[in-house]
ModelCIF file with pLDDT and N, C-alpha, C, O atoms, coordinates in Angstrom:
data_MODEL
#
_entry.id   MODEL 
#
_entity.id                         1 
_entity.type                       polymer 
_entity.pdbx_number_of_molecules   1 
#
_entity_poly.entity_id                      1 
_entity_poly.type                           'polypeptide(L)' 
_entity_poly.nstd_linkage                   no 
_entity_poly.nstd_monomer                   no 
_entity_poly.pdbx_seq_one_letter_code       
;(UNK)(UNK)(UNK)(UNK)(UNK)(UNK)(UNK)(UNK)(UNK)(UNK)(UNK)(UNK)(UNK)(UNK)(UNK)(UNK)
(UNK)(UNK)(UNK)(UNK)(UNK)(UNK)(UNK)(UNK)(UNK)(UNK)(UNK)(UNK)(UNK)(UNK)(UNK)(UNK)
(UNK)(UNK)(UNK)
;
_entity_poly.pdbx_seq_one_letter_code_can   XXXXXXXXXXXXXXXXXXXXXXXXXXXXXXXXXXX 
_entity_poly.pdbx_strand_id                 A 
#
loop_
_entity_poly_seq.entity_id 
_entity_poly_seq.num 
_entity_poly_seq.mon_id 
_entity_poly_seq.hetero 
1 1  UNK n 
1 2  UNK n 
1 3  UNK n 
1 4  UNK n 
1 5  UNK n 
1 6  UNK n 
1 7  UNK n 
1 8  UNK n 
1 9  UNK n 
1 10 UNK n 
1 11 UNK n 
1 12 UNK n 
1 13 UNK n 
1 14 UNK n 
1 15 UNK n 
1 16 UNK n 
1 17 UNK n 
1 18 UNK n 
1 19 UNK n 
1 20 UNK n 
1 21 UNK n 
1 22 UNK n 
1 23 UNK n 
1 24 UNK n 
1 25 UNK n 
1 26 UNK n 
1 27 UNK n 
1 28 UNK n 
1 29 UNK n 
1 30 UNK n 
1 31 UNK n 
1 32 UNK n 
1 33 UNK n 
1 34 UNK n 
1 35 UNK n 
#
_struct_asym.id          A 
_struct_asym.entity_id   1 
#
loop_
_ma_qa_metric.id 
_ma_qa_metric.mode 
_ma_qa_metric.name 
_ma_qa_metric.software_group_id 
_ma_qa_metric.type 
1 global pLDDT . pLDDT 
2 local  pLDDT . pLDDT 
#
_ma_qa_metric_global.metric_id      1 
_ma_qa_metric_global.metric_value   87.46 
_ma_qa_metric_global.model_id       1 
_ma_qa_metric_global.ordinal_id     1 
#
loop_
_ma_qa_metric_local.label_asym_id 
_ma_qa_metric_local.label_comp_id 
_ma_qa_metric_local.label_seq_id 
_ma_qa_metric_local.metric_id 
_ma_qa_metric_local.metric_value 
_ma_qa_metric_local.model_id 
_ma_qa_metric_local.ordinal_id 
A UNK 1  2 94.00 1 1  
A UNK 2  2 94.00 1 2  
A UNK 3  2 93.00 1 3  
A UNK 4  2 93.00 1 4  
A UNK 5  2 92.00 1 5  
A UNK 6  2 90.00 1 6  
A UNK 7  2 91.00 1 7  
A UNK 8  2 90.00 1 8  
A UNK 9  2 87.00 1 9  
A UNK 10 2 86.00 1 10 
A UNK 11 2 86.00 1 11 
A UNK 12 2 80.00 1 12 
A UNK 13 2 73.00 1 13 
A UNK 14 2 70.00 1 14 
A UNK 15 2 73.00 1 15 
A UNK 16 2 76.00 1 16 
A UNK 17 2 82.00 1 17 
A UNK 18 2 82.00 1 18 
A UNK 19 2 81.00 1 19 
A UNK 20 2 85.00 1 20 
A UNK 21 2 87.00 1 21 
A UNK 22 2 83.00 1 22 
A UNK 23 2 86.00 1 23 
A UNK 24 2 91.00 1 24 
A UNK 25 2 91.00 1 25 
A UNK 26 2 89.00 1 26 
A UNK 27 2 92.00 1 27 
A UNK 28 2 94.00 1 28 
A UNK 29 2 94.00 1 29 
A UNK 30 2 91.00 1 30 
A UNK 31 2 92.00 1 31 
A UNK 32 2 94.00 1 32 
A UNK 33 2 94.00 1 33 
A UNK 34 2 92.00 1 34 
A UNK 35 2 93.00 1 35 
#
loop_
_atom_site.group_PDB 
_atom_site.id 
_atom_site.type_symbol 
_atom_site.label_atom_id 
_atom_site.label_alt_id 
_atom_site.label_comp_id 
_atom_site.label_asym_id 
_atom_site.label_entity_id 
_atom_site.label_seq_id 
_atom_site.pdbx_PDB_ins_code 
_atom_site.Cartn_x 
_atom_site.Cartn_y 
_atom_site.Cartn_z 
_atom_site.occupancy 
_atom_site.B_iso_or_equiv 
_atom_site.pdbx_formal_charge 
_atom_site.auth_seq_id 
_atom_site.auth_comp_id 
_atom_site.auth_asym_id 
_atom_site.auth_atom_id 
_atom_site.pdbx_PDB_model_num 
ATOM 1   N N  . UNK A 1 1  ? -3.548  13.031 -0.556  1.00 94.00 ? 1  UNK A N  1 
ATOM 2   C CA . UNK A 1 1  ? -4.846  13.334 0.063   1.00 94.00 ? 1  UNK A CA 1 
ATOM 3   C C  . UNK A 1 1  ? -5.792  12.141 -0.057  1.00 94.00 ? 1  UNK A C  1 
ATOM 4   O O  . UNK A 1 1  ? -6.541  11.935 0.899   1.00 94.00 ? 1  UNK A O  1 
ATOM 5   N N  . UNK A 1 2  ? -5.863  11.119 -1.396  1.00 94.00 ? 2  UNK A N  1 
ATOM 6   C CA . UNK A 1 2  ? -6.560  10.738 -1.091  1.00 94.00 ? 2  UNK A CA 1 
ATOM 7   C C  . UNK A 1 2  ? -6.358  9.019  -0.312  1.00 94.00 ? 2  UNK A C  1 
ATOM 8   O O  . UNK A 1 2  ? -7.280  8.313  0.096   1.00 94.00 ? 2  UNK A O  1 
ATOM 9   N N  . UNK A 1 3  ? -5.162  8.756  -0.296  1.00 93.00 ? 3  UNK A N  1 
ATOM 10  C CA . UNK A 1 3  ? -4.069  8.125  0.745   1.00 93.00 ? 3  UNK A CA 1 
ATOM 11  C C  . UNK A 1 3  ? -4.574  7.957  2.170   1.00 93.00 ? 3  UNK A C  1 
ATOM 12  O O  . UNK A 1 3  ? -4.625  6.936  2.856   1.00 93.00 ? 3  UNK A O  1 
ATOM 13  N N  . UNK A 1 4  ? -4.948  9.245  2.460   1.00 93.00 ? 4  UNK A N  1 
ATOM 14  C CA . UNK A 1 4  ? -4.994  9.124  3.715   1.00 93.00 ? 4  UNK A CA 1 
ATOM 15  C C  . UNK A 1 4  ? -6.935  9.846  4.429   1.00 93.00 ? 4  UNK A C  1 
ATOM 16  O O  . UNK A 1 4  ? -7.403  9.813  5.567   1.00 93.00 ? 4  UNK A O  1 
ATOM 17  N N  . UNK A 1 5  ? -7.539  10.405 3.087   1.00 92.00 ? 5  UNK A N  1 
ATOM 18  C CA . UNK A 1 5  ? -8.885  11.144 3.091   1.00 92.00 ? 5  UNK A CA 1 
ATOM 19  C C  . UNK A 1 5  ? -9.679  10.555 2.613   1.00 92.00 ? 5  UNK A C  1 
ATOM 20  O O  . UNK A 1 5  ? -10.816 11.025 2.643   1.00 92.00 ? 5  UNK A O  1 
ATOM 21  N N  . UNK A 1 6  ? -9.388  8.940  1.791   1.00 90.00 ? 6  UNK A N  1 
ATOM 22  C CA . UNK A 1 6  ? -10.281 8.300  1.031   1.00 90.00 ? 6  UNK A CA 1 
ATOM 23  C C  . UNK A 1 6  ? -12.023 8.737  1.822   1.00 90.00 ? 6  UNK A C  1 
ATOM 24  O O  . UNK A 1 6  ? -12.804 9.660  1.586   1.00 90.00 ? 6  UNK A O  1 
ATOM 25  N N  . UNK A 1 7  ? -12.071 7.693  2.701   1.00 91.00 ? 7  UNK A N  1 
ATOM 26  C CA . UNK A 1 7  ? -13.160 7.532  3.294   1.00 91.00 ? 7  UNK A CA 1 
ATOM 27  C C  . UNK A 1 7  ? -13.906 8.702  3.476   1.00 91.00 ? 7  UNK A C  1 
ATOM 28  O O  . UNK A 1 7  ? -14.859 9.013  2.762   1.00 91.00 ? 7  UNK A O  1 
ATOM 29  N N  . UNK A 1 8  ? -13.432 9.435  4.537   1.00 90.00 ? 8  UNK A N  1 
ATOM 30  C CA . UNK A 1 8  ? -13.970 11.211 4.871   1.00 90.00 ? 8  UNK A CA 1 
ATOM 31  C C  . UNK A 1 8  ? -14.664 11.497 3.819   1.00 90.00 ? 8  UNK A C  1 
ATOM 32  O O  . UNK A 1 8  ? -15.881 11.678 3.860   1.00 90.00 ? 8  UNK A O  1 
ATOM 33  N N  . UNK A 1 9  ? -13.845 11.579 2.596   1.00 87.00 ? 9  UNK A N  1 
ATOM 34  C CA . UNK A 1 9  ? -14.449 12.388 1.261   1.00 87.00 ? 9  UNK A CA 1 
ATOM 35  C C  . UNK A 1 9  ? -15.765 12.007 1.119   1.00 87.00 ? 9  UNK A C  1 
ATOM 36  O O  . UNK A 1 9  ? -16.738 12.752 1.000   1.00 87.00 ? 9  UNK A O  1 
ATOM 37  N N  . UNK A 1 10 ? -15.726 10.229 1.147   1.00 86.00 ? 10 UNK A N  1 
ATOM 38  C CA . UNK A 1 10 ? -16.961 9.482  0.525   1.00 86.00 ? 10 UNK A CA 1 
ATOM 39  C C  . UNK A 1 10 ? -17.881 10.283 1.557   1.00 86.00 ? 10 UNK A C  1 
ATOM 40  O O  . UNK A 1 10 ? -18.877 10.895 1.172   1.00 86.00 ? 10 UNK A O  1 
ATOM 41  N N  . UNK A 1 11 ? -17.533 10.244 2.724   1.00 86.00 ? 11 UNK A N  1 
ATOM 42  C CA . UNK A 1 11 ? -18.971 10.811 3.519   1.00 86.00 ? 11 UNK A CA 1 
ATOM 43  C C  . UNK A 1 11 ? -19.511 11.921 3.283   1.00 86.00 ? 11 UNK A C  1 
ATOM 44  O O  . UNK A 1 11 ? -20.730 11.987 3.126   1.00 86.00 ? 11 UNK A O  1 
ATOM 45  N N  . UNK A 1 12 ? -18.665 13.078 3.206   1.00 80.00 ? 12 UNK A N  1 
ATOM 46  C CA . UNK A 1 12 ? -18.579 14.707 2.849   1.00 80.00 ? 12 UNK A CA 1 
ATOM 47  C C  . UNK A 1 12 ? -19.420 14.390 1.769   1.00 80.00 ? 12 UNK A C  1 
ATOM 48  O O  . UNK A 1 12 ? -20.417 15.092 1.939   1.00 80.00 ? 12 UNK A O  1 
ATOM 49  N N  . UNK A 1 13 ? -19.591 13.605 0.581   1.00 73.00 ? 13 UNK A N  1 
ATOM 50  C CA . UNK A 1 13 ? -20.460 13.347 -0.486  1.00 73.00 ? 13 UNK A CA 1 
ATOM 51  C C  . UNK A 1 13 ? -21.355 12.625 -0.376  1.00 73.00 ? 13 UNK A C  1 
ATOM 52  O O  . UNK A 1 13 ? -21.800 12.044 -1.366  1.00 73.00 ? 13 UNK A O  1 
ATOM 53  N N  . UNK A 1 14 ? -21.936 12.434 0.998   1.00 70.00 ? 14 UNK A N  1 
ATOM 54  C CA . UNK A 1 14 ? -22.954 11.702 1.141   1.00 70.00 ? 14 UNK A CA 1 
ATOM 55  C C  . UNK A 1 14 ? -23.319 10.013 1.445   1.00 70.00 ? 14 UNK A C  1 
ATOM 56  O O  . UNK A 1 14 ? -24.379 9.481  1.778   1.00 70.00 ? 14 UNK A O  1 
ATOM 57  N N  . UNK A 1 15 ? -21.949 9.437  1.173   1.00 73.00 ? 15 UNK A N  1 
ATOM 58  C CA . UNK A 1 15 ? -22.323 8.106  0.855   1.00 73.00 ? 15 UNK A CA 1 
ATOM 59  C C  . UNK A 1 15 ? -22.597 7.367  2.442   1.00 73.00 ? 15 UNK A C  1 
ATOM 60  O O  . UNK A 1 15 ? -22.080 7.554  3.544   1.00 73.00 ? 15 UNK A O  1 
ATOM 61  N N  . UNK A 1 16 ? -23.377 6.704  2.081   1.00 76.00 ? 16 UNK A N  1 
ATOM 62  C CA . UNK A 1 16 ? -23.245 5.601  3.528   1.00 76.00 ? 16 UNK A CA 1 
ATOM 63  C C  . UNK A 1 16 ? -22.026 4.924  3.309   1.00 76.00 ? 16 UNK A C  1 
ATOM 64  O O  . UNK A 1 16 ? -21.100 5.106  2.518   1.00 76.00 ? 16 UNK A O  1 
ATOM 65  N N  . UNK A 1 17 ? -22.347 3.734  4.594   1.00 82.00 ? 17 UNK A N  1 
ATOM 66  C CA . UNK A 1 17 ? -21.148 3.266  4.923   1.00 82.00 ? 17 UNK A CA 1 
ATOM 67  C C  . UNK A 1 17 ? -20.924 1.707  3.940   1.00 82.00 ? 17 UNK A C  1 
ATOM 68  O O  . UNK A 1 17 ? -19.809 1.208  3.786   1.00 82.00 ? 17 UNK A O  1 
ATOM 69  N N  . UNK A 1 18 ? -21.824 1.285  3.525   1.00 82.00 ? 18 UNK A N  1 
ATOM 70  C CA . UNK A 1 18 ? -21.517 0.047  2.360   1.00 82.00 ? 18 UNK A CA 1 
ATOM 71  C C  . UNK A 1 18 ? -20.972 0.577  1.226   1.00 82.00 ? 18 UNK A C  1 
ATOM 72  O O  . UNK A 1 18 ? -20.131 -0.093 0.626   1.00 82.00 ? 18 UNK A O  1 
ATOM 73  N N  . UNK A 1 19 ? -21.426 2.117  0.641   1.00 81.00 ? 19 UNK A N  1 
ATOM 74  C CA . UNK A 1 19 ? -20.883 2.762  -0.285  1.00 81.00 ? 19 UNK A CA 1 
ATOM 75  C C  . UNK A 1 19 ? -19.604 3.139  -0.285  1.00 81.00 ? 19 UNK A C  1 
ATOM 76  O O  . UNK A 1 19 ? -18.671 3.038  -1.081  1.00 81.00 ? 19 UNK A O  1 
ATOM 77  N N  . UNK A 1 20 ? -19.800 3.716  1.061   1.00 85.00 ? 20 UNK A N  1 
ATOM 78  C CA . UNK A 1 20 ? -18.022 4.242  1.630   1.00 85.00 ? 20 UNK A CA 1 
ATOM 79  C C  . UNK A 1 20 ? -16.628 3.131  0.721   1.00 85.00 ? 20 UNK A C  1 
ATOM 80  O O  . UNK A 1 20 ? -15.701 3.271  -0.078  1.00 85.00 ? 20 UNK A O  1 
ATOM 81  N N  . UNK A 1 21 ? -17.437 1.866  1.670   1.00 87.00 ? 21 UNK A N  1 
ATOM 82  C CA . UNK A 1 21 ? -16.150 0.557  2.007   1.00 87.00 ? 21 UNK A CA 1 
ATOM 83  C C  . UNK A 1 21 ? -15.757 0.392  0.372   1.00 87.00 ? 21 UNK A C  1 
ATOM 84  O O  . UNK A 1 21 ? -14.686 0.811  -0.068  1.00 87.00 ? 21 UNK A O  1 
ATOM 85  N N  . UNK A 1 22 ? -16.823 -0.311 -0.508  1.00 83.00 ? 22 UNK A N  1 
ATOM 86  C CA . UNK A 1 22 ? -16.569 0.114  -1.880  1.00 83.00 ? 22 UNK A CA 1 
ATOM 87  C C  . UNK A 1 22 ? -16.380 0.926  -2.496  1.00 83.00 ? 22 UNK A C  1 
ATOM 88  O O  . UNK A 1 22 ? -16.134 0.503  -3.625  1.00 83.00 ? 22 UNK A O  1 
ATOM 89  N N  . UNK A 1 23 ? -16.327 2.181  -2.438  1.00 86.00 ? 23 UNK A N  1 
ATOM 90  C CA . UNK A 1 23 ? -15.755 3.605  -3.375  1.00 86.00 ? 23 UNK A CA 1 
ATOM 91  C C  . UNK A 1 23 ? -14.467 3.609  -2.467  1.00 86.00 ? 23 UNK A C  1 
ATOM 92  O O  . UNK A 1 23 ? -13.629 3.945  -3.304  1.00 86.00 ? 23 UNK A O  1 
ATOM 93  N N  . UNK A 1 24 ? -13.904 3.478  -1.501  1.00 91.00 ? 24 UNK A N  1 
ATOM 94  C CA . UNK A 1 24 ? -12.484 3.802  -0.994  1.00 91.00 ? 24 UNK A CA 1 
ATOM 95  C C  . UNK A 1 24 ? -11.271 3.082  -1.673  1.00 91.00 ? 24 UNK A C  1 
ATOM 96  O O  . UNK A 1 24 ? -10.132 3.471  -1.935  1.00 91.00 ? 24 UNK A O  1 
ATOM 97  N N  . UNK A 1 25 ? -12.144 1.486  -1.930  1.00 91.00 ? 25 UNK A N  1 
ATOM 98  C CA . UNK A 1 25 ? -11.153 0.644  -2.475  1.00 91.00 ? 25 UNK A CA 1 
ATOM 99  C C  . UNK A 1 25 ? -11.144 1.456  -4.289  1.00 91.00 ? 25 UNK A C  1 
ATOM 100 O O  . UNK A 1 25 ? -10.044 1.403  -4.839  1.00 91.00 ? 25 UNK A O  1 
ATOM 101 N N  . UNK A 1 26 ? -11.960 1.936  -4.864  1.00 89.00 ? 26 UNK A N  1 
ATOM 102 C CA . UNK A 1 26 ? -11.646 2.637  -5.970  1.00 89.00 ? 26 UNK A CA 1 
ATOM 103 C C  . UNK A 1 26 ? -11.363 3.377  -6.218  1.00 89.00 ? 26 UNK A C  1 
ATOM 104 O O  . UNK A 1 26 ? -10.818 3.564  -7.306  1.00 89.00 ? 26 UNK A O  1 
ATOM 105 N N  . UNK A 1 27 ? -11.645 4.594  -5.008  1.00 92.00 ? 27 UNK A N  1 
ATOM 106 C CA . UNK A 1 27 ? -10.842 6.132  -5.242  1.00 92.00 ? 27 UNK A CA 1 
ATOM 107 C C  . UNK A 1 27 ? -9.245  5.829  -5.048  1.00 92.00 ? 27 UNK A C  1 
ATOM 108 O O  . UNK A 1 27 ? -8.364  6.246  -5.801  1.00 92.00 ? 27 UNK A O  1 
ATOM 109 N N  . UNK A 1 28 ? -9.041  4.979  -3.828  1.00 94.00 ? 28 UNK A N  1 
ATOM 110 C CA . UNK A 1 28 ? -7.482  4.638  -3.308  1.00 94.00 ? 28 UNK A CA 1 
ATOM 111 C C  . UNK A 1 28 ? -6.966  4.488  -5.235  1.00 94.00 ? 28 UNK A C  1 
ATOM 112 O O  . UNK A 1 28 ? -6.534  5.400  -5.940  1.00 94.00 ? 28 UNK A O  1 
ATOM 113 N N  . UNK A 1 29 ? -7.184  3.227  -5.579  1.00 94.00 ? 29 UNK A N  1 
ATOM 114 C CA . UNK A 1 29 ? -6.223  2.739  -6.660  1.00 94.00 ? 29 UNK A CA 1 
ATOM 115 C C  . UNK A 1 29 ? -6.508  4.126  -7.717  1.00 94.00 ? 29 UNK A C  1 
ATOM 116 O O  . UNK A 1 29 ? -5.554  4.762  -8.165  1.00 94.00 ? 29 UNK A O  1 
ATOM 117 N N  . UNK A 1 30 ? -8.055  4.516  -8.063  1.00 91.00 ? 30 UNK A N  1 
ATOM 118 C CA . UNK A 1 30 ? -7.524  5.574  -9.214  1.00 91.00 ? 30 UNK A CA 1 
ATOM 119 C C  . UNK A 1 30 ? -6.804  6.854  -8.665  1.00 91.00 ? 30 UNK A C  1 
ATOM 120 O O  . UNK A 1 30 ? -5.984  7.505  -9.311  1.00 91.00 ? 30 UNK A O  1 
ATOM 121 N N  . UNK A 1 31 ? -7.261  7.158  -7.256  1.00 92.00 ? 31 UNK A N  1 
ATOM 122 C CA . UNK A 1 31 ? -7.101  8.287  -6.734  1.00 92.00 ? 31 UNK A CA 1 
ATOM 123 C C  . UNK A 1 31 ? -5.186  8.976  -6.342  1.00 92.00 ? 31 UNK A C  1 
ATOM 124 O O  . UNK A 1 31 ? -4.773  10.136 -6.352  1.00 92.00 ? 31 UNK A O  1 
ATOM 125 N N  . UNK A 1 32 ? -4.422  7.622  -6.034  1.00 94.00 ? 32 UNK A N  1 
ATOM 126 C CA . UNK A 1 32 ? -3.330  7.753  -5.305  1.00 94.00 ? 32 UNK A CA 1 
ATOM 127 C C  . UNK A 1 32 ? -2.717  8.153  -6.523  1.00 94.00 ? 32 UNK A C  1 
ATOM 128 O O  . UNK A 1 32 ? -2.398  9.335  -6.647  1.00 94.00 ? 32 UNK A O  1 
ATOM 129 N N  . UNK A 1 33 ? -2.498  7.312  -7.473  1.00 94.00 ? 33 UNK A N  1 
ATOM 130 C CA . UNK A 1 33 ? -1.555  7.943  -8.755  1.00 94.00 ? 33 UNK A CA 1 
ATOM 131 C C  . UNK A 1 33 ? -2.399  8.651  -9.632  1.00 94.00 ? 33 UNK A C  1 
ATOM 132 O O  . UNK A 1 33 ? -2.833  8.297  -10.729 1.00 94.00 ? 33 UNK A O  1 
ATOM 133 N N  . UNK A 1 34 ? -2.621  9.975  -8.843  1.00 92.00 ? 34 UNK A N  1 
ATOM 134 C CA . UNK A 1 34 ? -3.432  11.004 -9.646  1.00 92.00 ? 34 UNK A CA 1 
ATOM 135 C C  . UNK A 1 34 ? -2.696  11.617 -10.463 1.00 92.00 ? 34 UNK A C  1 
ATOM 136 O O  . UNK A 1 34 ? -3.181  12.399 -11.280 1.00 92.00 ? 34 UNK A O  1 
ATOM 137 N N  . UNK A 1 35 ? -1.418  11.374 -10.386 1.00 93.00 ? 35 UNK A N  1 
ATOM 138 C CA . UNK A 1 35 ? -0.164  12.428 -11.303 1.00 93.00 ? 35 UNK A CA 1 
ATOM 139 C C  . UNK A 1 35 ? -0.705  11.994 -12.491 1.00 93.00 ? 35 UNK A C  1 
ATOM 140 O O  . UNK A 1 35 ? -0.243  12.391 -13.561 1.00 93.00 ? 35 UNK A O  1 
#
């Protein structure tokens, strides 16, 4: 989910789009190996 929902999410939570570009690159790496 977050593979392929990074971005979406950030918005659904409000963020603009400079926030977006930087929180995607950090949700991706912590987010993908959520196991």
């Amino acid at each position: 989910a977050t593979q392929f929902f990074a971005e979406h999410m950030l918005r659904v939570m409000g963020a603009g789009e400079a926030i977006v570009e930087l929180g995607a690159v950090y949700l991706r790496i912590v987010g993908i190996p959520a196991f």
